[in-house]
PDB file of N, CA and C in Angstrom:
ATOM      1  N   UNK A   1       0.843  -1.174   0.000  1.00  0.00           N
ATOM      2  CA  UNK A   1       0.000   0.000   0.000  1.00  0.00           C
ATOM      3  C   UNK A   1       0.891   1.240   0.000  1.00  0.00           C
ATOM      4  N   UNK A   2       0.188   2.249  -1.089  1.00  0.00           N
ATOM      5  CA  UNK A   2       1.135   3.443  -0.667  1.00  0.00           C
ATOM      6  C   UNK A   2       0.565   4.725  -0.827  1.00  0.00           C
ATOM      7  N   UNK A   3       0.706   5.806   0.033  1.00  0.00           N
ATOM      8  CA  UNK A   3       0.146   6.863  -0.174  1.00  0.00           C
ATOM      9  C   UNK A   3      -0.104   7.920  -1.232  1.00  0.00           C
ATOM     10  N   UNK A   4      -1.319   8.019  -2.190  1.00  0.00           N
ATOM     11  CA  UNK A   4      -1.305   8.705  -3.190  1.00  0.00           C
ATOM     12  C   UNK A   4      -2.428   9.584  -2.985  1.00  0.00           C
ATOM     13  N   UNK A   5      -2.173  11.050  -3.437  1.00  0.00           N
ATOM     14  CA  UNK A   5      -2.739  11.962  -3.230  1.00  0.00           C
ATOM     15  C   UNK A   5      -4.077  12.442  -4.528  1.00  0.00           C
ATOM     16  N   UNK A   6      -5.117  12.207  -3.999  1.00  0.00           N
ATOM     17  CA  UNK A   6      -6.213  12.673  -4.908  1.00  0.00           C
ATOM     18  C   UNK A   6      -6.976  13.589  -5.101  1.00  0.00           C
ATOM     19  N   UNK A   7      -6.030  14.972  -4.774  1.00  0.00           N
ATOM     20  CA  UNK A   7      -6.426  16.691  -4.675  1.00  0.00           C
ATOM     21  C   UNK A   7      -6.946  17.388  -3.357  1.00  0.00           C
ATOM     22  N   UNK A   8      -7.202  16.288  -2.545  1.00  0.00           N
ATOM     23  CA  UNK A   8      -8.246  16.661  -0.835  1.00  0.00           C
ATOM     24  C   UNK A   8      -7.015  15.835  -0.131  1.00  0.00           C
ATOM     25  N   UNK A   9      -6.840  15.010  -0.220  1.00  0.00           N
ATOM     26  CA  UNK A   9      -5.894  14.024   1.231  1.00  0.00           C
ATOM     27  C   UNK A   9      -5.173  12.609   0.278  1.00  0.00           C
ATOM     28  N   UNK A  10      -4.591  12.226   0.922  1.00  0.00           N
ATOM     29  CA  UNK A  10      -3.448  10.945   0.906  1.00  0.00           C
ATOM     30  C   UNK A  10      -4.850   9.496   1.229  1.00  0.00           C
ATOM     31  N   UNK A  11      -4.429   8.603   0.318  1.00  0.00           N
ATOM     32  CA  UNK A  11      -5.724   8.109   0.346  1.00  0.00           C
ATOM     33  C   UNK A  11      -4.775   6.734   0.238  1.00  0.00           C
ATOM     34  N   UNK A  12      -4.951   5.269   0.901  1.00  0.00           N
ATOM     35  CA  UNK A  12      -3.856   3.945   0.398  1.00  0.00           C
ATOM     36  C   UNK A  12      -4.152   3.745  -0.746  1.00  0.00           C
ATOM     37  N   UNK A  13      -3.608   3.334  -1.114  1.00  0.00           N
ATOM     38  CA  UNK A  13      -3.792   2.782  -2.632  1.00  0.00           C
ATOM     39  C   UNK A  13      -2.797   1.489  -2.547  1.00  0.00           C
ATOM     40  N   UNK A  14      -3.041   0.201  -3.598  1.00  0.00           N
ATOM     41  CA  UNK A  14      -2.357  -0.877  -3.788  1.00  0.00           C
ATOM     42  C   UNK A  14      -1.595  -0.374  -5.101  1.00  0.00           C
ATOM     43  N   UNK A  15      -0.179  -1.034  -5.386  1.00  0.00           N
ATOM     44  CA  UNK A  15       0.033  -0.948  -6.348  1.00  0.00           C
ATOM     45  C   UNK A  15       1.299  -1.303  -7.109  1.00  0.00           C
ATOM     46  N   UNK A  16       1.225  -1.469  -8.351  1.00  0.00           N
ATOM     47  CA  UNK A  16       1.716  -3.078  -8.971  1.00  0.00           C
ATOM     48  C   UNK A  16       2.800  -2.634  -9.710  1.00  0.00           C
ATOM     49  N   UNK A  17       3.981  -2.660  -9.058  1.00  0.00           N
ATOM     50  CA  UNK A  17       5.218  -2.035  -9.523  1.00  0.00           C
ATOM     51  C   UNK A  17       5.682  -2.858 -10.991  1.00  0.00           C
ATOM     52  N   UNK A  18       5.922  -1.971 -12.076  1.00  0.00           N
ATOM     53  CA  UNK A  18       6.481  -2.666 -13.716  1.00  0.00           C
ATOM     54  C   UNK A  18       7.997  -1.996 -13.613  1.00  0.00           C
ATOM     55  N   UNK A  19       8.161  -3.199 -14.635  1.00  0.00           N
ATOM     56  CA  UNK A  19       9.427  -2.426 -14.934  1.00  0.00           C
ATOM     57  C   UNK A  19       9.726  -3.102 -16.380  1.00  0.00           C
ATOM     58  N   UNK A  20      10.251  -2.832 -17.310  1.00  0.00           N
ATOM     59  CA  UNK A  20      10.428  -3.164 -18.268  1.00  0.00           C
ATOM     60  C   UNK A  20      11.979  -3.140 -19.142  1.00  0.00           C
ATOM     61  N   UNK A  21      12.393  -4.206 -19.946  1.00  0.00           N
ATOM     62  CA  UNK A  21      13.805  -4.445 -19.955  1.00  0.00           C
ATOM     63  C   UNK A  21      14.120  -4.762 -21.868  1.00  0.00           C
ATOM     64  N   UNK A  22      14.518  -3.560 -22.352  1.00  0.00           N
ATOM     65  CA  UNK A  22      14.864  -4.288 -23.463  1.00  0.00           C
ATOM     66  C   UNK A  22      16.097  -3.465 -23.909  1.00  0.00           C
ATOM     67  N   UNK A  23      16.527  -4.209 -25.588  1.00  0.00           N
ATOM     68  CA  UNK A  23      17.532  -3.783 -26.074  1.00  0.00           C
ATOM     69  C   UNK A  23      17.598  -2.268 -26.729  1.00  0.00           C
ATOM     70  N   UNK A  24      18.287  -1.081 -26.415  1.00  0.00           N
ATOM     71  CA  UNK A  24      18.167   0.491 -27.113  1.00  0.00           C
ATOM     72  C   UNK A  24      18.454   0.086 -28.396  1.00  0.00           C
ATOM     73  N   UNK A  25      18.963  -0.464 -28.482  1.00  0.00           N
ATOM     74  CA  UNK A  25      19.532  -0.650 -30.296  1.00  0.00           C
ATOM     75  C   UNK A  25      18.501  -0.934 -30.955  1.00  0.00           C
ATOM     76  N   UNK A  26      17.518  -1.743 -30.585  1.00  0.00           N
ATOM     77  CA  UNK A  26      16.470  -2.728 -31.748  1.00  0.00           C
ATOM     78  C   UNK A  26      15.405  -1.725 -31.314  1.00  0.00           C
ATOM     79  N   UNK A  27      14.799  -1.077 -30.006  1.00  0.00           N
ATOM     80  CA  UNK A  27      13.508  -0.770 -29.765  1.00  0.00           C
ATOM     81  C   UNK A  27      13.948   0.777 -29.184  1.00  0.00           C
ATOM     82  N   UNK A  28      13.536   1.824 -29.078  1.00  0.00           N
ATOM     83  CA  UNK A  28      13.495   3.226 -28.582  1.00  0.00           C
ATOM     84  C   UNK A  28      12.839   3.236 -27.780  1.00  0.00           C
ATOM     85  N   UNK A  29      13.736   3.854 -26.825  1.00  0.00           N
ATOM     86  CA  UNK A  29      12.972   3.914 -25.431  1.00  0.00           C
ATOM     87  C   UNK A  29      11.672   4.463 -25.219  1.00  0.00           C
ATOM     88  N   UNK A  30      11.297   5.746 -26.297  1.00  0.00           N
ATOM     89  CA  UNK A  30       9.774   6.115 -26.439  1.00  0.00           C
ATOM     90  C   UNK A  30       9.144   5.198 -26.404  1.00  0.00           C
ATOM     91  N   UNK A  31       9.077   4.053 -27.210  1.00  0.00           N
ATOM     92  CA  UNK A  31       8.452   3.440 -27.611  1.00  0.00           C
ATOM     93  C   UNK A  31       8.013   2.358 -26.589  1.00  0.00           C
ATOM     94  N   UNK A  32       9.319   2.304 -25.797  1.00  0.00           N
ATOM     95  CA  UNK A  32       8.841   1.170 -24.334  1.00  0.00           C
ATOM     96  C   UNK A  32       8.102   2.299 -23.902  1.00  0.00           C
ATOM     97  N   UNK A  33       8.231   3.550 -23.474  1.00  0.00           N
ATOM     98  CA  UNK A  33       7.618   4.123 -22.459  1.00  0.00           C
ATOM     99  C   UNK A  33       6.131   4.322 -22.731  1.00  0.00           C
ATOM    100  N   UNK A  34       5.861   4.504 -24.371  1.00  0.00           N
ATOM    101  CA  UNK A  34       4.086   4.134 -24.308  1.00  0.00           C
ATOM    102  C   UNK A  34       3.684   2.804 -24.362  1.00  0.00           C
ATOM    103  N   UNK A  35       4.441   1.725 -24.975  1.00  0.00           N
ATOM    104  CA  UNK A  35       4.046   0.453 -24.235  1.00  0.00           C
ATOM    105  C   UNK A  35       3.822   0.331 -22.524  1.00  0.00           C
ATOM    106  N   UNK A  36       4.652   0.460 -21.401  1.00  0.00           N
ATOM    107  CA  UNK A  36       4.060   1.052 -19.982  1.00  0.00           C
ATOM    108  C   UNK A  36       2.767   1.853 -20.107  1.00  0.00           C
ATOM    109  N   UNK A  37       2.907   2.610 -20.342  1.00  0.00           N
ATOM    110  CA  UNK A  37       1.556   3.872 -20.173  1.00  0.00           C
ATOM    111  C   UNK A  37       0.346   3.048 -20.590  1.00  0.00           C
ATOM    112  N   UNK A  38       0.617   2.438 -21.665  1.00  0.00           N
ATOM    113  CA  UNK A  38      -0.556   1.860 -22.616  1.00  0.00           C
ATOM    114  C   UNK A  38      -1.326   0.769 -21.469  1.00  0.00           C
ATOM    115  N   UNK A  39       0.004  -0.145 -20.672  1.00  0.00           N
ATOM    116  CA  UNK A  39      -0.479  -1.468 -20.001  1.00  0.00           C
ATOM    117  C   UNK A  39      -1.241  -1.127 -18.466  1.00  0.00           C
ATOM    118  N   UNK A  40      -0.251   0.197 -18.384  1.00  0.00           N
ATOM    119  CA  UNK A  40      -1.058   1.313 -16.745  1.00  0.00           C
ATOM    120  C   UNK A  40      -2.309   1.861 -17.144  1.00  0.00           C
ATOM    121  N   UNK A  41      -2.717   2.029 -18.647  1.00  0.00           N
ATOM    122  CA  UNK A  41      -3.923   2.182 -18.378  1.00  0.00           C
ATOM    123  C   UNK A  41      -4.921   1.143 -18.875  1.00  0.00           C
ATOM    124  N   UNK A  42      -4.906  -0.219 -19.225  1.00  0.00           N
ATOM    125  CA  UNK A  42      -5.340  -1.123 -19.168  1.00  0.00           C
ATOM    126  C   UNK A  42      -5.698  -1.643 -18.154  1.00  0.00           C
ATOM    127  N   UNK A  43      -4.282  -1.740 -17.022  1.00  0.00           N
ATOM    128  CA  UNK A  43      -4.265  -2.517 -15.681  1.00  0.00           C
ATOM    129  C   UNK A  43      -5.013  -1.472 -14.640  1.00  0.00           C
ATOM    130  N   UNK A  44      -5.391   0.019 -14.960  1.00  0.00           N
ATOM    131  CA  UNK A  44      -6.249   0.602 -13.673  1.00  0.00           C
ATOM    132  C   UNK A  44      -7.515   0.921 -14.469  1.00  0.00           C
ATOM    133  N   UNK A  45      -7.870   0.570 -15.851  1.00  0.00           N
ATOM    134  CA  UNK A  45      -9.373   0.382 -16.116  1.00  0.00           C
ATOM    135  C   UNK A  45     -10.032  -0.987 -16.142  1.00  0.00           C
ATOM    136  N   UNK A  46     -10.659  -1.723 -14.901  1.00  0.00           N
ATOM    137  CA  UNK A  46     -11.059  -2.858 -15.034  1.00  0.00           C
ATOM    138  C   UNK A  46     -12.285  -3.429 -16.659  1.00  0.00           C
ATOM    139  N   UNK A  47     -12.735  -2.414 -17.134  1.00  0.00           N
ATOM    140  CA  UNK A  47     -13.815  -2.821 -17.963  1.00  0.00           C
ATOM    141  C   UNK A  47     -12.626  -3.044 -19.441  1.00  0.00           C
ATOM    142  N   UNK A  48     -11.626  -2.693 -19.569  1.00  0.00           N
ATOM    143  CA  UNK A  48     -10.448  -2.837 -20.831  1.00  0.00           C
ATOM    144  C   UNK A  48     -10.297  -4.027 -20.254  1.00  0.00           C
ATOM    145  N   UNK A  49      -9.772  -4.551 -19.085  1.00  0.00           N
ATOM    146  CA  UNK A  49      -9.567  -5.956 -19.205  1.00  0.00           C
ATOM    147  C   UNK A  49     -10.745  -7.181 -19.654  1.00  0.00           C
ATOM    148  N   UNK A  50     -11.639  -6.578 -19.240  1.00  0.00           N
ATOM    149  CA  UNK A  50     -13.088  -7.878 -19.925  1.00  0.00           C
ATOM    150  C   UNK A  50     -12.727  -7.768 -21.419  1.00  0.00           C
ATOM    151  N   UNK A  51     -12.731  -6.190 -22.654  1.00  0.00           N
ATOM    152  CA  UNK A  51     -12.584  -6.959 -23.148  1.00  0.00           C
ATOM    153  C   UNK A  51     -11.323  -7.576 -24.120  1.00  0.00           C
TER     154      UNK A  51
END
């Protein structure tokens, strides 16, 4: 659990540490970094995972 702030107070929150590992030569790091973004917002909208 860790404290994240939602504009009024510090509220727990769970949460699911990524990390991601590849080669700079073959893939650009932009490109990992919206792959992350893309899967963080998959993994905190439950109705994208149904489908």
């Amino acid at each position: 659990m860790k404290p994240v702030w939602n504009g009024k107070d510090f509220t727990p929150r769970l949460m699911l540490p990524l990390s991601l590992s590849f080669d700079h030569r073959v893939i650009d790091g932009a490109d990992g970094a919206r792959f992350i973004t893309y899967i963080n917002q998959v993994l905190s909208d439950i109705r994208r995972l149904i489908m």
